[in-house]
N, C-alpha and C. Protein backbone atom coordinates (compact mmCIF):
# COMPACT_ATOMS: atom_id res chain seq x y z
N UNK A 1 -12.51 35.41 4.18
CA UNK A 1 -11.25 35.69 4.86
C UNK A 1 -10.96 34.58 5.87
N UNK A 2 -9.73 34.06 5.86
CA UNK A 2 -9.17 33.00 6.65
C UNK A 2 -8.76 33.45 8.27
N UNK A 3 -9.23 33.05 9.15
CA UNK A 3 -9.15 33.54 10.57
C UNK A 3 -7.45 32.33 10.96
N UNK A 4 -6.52 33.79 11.92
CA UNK A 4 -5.73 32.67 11.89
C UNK A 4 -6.21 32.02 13.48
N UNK A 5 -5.56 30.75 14.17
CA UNK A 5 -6.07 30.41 14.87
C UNK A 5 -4.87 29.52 15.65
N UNK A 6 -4.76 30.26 16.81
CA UNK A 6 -3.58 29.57 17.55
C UNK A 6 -3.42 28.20 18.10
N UNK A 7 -2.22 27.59 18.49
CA UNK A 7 -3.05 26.42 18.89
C UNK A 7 -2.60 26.42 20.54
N UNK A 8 -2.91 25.49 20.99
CA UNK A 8 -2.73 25.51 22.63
C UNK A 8 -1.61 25.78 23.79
N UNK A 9 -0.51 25.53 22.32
CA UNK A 9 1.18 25.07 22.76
C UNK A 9 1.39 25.81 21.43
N UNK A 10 2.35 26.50 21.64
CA UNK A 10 3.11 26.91 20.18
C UNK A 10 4.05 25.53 19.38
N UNK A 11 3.95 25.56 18.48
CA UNK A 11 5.20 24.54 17.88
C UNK A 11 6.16 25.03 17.90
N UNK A 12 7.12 24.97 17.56
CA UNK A 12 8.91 24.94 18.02
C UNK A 12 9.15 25.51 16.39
N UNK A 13 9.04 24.74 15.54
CA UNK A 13 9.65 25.56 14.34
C UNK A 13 9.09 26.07 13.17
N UNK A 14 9.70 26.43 12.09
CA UNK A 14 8.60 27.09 11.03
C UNK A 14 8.07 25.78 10.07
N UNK A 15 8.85 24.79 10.44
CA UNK A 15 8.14 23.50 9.50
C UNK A 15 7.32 22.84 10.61
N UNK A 16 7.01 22.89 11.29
CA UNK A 16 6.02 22.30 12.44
C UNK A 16 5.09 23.61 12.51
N UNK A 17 4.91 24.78 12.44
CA UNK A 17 3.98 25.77 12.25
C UNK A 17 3.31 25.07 10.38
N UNK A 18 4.39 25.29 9.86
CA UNK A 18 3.43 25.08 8.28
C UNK A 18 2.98 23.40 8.50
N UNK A 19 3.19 22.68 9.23
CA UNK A 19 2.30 21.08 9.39
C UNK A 19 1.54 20.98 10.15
N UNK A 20 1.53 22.35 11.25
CA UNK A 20 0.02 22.54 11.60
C UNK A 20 -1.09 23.22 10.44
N UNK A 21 -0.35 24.14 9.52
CA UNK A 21 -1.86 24.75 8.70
C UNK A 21 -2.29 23.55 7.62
N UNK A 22 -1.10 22.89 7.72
CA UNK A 22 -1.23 21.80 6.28
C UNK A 22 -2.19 20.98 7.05
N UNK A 23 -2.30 20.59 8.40
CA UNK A 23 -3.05 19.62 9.13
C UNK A 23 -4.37 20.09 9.04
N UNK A 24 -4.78 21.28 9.38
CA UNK A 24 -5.74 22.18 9.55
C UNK A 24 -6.43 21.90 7.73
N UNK A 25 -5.43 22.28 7.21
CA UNK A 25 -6.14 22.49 5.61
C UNK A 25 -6.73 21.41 4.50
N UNK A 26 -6.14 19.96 5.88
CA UNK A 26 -6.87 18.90 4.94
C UNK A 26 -8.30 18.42 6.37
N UNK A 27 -8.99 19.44 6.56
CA UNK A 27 -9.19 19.10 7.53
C UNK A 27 -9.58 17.92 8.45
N UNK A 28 -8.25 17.80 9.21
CA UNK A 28 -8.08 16.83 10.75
C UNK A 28 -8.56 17.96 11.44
N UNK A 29 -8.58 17.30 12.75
CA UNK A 29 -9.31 17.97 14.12
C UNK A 29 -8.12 18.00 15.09
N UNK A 30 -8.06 19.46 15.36
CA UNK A 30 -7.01 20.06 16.15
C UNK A 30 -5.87 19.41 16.89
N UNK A 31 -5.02 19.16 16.66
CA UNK A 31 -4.01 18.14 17.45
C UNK A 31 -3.10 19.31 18.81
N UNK A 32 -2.65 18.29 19.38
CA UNK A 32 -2.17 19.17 20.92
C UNK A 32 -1.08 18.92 20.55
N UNK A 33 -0.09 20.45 20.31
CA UNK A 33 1.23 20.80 20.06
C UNK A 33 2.32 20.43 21.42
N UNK A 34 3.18 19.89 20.57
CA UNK A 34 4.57 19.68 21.66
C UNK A 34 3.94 19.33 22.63
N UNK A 35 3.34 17.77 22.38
CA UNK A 35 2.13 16.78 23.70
C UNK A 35 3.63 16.02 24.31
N UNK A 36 3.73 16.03 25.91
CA UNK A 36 4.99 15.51 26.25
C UNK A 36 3.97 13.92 26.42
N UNK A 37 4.81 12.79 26.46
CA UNK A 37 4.51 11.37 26.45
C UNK A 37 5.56 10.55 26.89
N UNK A 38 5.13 9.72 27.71
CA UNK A 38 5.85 8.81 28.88
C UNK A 38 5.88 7.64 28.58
N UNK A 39 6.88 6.85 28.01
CA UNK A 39 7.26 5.30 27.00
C UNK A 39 7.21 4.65 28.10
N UNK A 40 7.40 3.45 27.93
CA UNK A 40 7.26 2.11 28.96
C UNK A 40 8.70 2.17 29.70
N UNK A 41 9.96 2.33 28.76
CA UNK A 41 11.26 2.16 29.47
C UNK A 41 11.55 3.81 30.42
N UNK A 42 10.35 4.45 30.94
CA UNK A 42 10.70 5.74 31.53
C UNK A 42 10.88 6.82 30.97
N UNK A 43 11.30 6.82 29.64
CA UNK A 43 11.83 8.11 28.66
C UNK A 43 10.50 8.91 28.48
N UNK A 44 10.72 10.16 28.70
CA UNK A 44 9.77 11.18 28.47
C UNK A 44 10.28 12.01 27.10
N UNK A 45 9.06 12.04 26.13
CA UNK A 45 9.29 12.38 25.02
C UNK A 45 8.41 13.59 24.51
N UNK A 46 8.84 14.38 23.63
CA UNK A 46 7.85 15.19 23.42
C UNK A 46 7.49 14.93 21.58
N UNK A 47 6.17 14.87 21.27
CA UNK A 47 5.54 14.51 19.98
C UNK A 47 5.05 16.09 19.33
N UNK A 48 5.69 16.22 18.33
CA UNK A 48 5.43 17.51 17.77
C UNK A 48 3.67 17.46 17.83
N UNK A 49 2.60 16.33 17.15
CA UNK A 49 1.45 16.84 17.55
C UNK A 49 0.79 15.68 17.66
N UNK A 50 -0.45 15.84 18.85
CA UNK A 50 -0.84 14.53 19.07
C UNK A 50 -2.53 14.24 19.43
N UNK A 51 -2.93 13.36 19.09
CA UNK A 51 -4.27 13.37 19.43
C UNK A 51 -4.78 12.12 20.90
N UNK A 52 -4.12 12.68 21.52
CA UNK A 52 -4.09 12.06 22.94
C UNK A 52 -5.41 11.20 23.18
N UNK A 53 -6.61 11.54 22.81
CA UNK A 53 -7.98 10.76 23.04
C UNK A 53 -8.01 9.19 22.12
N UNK A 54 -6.91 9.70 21.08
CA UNK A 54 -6.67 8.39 19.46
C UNK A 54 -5.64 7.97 20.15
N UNK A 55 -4.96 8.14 21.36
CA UNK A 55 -3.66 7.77 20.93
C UNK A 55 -2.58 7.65 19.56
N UNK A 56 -2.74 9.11 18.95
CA UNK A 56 -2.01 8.76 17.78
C UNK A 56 -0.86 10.28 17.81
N UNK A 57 0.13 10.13 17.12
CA UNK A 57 1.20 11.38 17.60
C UNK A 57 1.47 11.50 16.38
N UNK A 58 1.85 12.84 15.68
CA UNK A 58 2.74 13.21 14.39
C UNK A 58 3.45 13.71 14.47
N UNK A 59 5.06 13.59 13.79
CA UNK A 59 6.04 14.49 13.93
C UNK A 59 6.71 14.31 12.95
N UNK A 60 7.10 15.76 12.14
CA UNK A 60 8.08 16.00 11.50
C UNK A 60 9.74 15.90 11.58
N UNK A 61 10.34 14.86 10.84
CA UNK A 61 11.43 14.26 10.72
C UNK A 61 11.97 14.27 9.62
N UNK A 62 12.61 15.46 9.91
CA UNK A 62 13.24 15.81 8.46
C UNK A 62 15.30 14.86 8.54
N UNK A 63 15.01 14.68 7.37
CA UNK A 63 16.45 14.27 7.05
C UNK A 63 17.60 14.10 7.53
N UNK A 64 17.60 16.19 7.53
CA UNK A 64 18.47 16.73 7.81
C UNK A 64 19.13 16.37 9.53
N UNK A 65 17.97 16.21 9.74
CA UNK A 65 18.06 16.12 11.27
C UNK A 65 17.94 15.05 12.30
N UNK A 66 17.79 13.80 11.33
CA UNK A 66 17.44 12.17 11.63
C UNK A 66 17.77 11.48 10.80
N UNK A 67 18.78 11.69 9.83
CA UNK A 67 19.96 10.77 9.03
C UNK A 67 20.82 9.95 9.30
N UNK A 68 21.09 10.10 10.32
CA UNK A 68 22.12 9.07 10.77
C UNK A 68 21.98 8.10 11.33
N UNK A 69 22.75 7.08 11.76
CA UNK A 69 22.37 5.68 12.30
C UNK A 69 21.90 6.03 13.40
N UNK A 70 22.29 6.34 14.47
CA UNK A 70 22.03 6.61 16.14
C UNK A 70 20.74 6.77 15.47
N UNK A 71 20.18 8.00 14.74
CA UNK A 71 18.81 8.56 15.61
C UNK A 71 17.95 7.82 14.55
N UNK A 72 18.01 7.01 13.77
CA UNK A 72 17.68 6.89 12.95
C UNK A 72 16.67 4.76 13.93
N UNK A 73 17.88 4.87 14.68
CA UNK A 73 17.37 3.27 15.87
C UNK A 73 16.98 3.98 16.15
N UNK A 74 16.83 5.08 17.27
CA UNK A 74 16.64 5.78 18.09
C UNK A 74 14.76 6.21 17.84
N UNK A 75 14.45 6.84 16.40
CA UNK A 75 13.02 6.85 15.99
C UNK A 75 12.46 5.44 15.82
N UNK A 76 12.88 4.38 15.44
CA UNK A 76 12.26 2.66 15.54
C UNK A 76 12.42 2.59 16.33
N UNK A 77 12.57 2.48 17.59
CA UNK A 77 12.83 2.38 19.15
C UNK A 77 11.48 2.80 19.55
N UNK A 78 11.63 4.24 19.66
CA UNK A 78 10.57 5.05 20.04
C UNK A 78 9.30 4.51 19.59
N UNK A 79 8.97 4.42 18.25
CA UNK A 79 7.63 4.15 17.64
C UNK A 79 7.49 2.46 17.78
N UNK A 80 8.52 1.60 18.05
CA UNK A 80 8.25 0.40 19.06
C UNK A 80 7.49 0.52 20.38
N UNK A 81 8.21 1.67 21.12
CA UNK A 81 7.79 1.66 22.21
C UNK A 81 6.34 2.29 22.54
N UNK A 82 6.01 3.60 21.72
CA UNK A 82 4.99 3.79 21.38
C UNK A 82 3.70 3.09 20.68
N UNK A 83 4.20 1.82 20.20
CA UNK A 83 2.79 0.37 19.63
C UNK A 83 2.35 -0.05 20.99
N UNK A 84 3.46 -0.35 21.66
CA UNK A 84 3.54 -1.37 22.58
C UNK A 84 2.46 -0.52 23.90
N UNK A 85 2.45 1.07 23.27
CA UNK A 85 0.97 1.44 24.75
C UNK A 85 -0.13 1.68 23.59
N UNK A 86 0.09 0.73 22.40
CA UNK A 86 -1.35 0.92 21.71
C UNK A 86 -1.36 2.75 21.20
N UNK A 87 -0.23 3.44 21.01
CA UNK A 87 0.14 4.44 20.29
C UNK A 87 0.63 4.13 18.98
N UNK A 88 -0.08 5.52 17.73
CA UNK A 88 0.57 5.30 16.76
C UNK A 88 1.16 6.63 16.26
N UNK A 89 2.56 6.48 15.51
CA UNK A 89 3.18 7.19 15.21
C UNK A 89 3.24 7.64 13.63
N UNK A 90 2.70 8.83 13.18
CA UNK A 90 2.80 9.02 11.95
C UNK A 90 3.80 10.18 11.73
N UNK A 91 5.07 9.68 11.02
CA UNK A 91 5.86 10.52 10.49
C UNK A 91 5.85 11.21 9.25
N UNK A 92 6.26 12.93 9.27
CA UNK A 92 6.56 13.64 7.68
C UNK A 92 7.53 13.51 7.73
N UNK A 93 7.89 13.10 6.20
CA UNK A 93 9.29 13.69 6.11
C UNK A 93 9.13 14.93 5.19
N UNK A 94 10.26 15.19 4.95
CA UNK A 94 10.92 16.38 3.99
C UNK A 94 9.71 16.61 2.52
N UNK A 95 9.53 15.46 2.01
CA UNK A 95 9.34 15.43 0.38
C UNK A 95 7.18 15.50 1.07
N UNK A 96 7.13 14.48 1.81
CA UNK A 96 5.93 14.21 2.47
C UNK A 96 5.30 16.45 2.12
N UNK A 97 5.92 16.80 3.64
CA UNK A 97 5.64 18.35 3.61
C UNK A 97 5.38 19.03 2.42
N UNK A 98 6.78 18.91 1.50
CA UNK A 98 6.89 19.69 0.86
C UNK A 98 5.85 19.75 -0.32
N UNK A 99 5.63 18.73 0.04
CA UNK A 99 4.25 18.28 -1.11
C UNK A 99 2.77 18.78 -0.74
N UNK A 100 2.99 18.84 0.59
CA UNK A 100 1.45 19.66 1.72
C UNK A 100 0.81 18.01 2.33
N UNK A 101 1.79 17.42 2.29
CA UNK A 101 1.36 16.29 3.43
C UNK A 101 0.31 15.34 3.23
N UNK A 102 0.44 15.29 1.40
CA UNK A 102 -0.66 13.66 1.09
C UNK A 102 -0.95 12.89 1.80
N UNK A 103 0.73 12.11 1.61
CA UNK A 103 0.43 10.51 2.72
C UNK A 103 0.11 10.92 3.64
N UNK A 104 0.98 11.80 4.67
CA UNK A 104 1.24 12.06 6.32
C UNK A 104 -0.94 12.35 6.64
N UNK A 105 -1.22 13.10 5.60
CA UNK A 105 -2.55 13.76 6.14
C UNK A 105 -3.87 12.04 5.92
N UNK A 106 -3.62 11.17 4.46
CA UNK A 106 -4.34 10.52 4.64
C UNK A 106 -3.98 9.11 5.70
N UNK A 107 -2.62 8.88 5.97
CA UNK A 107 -2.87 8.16 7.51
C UNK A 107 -3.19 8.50 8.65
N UNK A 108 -3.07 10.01 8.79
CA UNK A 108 -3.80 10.38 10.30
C UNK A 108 -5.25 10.36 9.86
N UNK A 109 -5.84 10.77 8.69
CA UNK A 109 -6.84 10.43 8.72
C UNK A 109 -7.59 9.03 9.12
N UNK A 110 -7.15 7.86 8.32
CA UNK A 110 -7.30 6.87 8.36
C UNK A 110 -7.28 6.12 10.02
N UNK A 111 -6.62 6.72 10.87
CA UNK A 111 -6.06 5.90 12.16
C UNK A 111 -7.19 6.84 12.51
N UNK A 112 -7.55 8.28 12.76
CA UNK A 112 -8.42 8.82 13.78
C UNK A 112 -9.75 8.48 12.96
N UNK A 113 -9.78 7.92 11.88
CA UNK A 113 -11.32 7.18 11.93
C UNK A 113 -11.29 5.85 12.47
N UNK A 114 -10.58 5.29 12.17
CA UNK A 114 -9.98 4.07 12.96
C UNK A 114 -10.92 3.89 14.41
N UNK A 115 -9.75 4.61 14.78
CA UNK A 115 -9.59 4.96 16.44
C UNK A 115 -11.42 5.60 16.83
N UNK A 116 -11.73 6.26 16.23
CA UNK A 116 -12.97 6.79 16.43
C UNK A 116 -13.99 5.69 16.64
N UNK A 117 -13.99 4.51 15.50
CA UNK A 117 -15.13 4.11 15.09
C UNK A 117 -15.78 3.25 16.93
């Protein structure tokens, strides 16, 4: 029997709840939900999930909701500004999820062994 298991911070939506079990189910090691983070130009941001010790953040970016030009600079901006403190940014998208998070799960893997070694 599968124990469910909360995490520290609730996530915000039902596709950021299912990319925490998908995170959980390839198993990574617990990431800190809705981690707020402070960029170089002052902007305080919040990272759907993050492994603050790796410096590394994941967030779901769906389409629907980051299609357009504005936000679309607006995420290359951010994940500029986020290299630049030696942060890395791994994005899902839509097809990523819906699939249970191949790529998205083997680059966080890859960076928190990285980052570990």
């Amino acid at each position: 029997m599968q124990r469910f298991i909360p995490p520290e911070r609730n996530a915000e939506t039902a596709a950021e709840n299912l990319l925490l079990q998908l995170l959980r189910e390839h198993g990574l090691p617990e990431p800190v939900a809705q981690f707020w983070h402070k960029l170089p130009n002052g902007e305080r941001i919040r990272l759907d999930f993050a492994w603050p010790s790796h410096k590394i953040g994941a967030e779901f970016d769906p389409y629907k909701f980051h299609g357009d030009q504005e936000r679309y600079e607006k995420n290359a901006s951010r994940t500029r500004l986020m290299q630049a403190m030696a942060w890395d940014r791994v994005t899902i998208t839509d097809d990523d999820l819906n699939a249970g998070i191949p790529e998205g799960a083997a680059a966080l893997r890859t960076l928190l062994n990285r980052r570990s070694a």
